[in-house]
Each structure stands twice: as structure tokens, then as C-alpha cells.
C-alpha atoms as a PDB file:
ATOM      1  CA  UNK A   1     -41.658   7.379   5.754  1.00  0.00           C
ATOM      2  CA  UNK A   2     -40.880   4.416   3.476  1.00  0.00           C
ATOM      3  CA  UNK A   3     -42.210   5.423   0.813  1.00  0.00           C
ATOM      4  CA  UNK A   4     -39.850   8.551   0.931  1.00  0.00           C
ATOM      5  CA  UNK A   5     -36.458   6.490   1.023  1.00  0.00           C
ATOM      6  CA  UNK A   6     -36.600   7.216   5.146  1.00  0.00           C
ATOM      7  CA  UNK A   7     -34.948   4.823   6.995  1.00  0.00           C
ATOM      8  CA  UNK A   8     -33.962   4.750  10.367  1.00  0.00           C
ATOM      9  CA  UNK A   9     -29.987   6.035  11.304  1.00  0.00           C
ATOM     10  CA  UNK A  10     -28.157   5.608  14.252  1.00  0.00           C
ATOM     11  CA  UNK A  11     -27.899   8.128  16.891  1.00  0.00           C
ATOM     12  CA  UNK A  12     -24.895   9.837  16.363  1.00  0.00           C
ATOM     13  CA  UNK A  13     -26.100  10.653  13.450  1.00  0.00           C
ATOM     14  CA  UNK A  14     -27.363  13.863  15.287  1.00  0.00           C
ATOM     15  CA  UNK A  15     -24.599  14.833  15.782  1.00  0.00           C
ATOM     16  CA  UNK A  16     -23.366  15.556  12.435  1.00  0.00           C
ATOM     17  CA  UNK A  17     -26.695  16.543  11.484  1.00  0.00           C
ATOM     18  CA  UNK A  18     -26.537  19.691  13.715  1.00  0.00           C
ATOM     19  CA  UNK A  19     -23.263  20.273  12.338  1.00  0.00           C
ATOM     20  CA  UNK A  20     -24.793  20.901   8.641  1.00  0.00           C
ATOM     21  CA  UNK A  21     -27.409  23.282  10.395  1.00  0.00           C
ATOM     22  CA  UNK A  22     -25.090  24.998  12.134  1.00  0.00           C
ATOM     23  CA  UNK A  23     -26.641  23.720  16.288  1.00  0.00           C
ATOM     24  CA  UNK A  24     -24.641  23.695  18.541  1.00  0.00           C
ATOM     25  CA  UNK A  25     -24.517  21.211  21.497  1.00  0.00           C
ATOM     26  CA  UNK A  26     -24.810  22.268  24.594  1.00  0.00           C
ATOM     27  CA  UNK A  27     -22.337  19.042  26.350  1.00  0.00           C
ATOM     28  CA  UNK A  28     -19.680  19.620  23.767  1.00  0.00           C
ATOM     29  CA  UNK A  29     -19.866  23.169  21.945  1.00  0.00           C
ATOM     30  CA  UNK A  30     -21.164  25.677  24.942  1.00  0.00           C
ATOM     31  CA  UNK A  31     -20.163  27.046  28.195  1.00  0.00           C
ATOM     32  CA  UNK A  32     -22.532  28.799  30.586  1.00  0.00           C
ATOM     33  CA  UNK A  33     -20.792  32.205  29.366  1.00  0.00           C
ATOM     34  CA  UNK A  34     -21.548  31.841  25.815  1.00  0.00           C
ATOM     35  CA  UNK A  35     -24.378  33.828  24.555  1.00  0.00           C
ATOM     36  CA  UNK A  36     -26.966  33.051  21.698  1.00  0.00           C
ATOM     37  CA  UNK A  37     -25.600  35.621  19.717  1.00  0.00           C
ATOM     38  CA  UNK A  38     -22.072  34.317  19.999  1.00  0.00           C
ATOM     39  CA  UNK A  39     -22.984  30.879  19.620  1.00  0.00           C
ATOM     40  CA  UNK A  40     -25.044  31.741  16.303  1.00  0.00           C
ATOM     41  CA  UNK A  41     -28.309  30.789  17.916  1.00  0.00           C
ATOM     42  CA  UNK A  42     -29.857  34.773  18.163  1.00  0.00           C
ATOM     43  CA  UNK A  43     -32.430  33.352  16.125  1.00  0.00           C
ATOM     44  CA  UNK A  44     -34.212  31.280  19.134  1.00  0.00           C
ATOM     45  CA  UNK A  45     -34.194  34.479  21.046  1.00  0.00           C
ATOM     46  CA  UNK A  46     -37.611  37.241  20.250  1.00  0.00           C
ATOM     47  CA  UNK A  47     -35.627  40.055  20.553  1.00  0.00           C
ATOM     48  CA  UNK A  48     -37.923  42.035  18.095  1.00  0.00           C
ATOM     49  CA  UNK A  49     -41.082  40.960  19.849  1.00  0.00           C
ATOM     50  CA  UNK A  50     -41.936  42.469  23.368  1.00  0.00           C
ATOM     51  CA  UNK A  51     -41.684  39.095  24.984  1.00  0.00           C
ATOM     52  CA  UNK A  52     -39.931  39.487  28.145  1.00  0.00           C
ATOM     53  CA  UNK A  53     -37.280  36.579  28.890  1.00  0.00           C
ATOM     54  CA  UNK A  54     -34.251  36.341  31.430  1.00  0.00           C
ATOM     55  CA  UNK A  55     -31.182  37.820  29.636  1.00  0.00           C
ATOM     56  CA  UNK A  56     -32.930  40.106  27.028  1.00  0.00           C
ATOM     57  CA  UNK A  57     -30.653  43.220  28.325  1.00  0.00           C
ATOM     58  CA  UNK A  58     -27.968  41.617  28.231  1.00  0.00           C
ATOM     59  CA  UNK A  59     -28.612  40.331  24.522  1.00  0.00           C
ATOM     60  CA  UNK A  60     -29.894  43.860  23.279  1.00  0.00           C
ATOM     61  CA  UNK A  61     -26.530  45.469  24.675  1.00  0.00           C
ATOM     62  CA  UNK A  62     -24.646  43.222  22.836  1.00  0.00           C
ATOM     63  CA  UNK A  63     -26.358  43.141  19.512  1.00  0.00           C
ATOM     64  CA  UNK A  64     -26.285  46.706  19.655  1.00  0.00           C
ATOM     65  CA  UNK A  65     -22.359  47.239  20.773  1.00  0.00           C
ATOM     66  CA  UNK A  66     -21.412  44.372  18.399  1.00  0.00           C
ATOM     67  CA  UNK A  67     -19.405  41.021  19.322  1.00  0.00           C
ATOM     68  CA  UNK A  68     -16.155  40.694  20.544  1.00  0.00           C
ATOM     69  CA  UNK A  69     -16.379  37.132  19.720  1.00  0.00           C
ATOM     70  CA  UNK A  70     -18.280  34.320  18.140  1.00  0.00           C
ATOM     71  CA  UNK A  71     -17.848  30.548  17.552  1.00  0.00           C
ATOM     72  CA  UNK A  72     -17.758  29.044  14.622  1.00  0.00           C
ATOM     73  CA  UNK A  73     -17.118  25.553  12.842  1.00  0.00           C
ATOM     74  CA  UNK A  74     -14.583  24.879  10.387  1.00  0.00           C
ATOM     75  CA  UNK A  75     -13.955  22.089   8.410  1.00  0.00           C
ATOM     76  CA  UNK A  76     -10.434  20.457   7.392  1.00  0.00           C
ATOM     77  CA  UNK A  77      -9.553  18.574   4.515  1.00  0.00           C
ATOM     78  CA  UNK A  78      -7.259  16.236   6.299  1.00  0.00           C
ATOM     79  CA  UNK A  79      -7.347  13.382   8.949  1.00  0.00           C
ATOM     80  CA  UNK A  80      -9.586  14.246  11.664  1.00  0.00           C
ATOM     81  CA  UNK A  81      -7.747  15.314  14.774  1.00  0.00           C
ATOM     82  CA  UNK A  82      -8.908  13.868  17.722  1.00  0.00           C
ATOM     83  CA  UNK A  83      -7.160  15.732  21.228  1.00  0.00           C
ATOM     84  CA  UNK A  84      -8.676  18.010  23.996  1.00  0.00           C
ATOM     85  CA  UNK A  85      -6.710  20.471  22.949  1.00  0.00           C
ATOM     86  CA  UNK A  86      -8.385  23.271  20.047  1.00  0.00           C
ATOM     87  CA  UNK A  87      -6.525  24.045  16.887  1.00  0.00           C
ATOM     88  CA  UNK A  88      -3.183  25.492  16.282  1.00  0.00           C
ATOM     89  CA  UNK A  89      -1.935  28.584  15.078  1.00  0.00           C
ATOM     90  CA  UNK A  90       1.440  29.189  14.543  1.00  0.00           C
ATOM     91  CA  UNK A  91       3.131  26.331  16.633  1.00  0.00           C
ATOM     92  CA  UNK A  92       0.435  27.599  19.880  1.00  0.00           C
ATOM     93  CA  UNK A  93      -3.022  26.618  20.617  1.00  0.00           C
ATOM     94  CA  UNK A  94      -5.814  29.046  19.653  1.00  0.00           C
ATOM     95  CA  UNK A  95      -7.364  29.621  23.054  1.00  0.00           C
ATOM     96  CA  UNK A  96     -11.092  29.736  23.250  1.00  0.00           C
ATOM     97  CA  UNK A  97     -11.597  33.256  24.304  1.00  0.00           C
END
């Protein structure tokens, strides 16, 4: 990879990296109630092949009744916040549905 300006990066860098692509992390981003299709991952499921896989019915209901929710990332142009709280709207917290 030298020869192609690759060097090597720490490993955080991953996490900014999946950022960019739009990944989400599964420690930090996702609960066990989030679905691909609300997390933005629909793409890693077949759902227009015949392959059968643990949650497909679930998955085609919702695709086809549309979502109620979704996450998504945002970016600010100030300071980065750093609490355990989510962002504010209003004077409140914006509560992760």
C-alpha cells in the first residue's frame, strides 16, 4: 500500500470512518429494538431475493407500512458536545423514540 500514500491510522479512526459511510455501531448507535431499515442498514438485508432469514416479516411489514422513525447523524458547526444526554430542542431533550 505504500506506493498508494497508505499508511497505517490509529484505531479510532474507524470510528469516524463509519461515520462518512453512514455505519452505524452497534456499542454506541443501536439498541436491540432498532431495525435495519430504521438504522439505514436495509441494504445488508435480501429482502428482494427469496433468502429466508430471522426477521424478514417483520422487515417486509415495515418497508411496506412505512417508518415511524429512523436515525440519523447530524453534524454541528460548533464545539463538540460531549454529555449522555441527546440534543436539545427547545430548552428539552429530544428523546430517542
Amino acid at each position: 500500500g505504500a506506493k498508494h500514500g497508505i499508511i497505517n491510522s490509529g484505531y479510532r479512526a474507524i470510528d469516524s470512518l463509519s461515520i462518512e459511510k453512514g455505519y452505524r455501531h452497534w456499542h454506541a448507535d443501536l439498541r436491540p429494538d432498532d431495525t435495519p431499515l430504521e438504522s439505514g442498514l436495509g441494504f445488508t438485508c435480501k429482502l428482494k431475493s427469496l433468502i429466508p432469514f430471522q426477521g424478514r416479516d417483520r422487515l417486509e411489514k415495515q418497508k411496506e407500512e412505512g417508518l415511524r422513525r429512523r436515525i440519523v447523524c447530524f453534524t454541528i458547526d460548533e464545539k463538540v458536545p460531549f454529555s449522555v444526554r441527546g440534543p436539545f430542542r427547545r430548552h428539552s431533550v429530544v428523546p430517542r423514540a
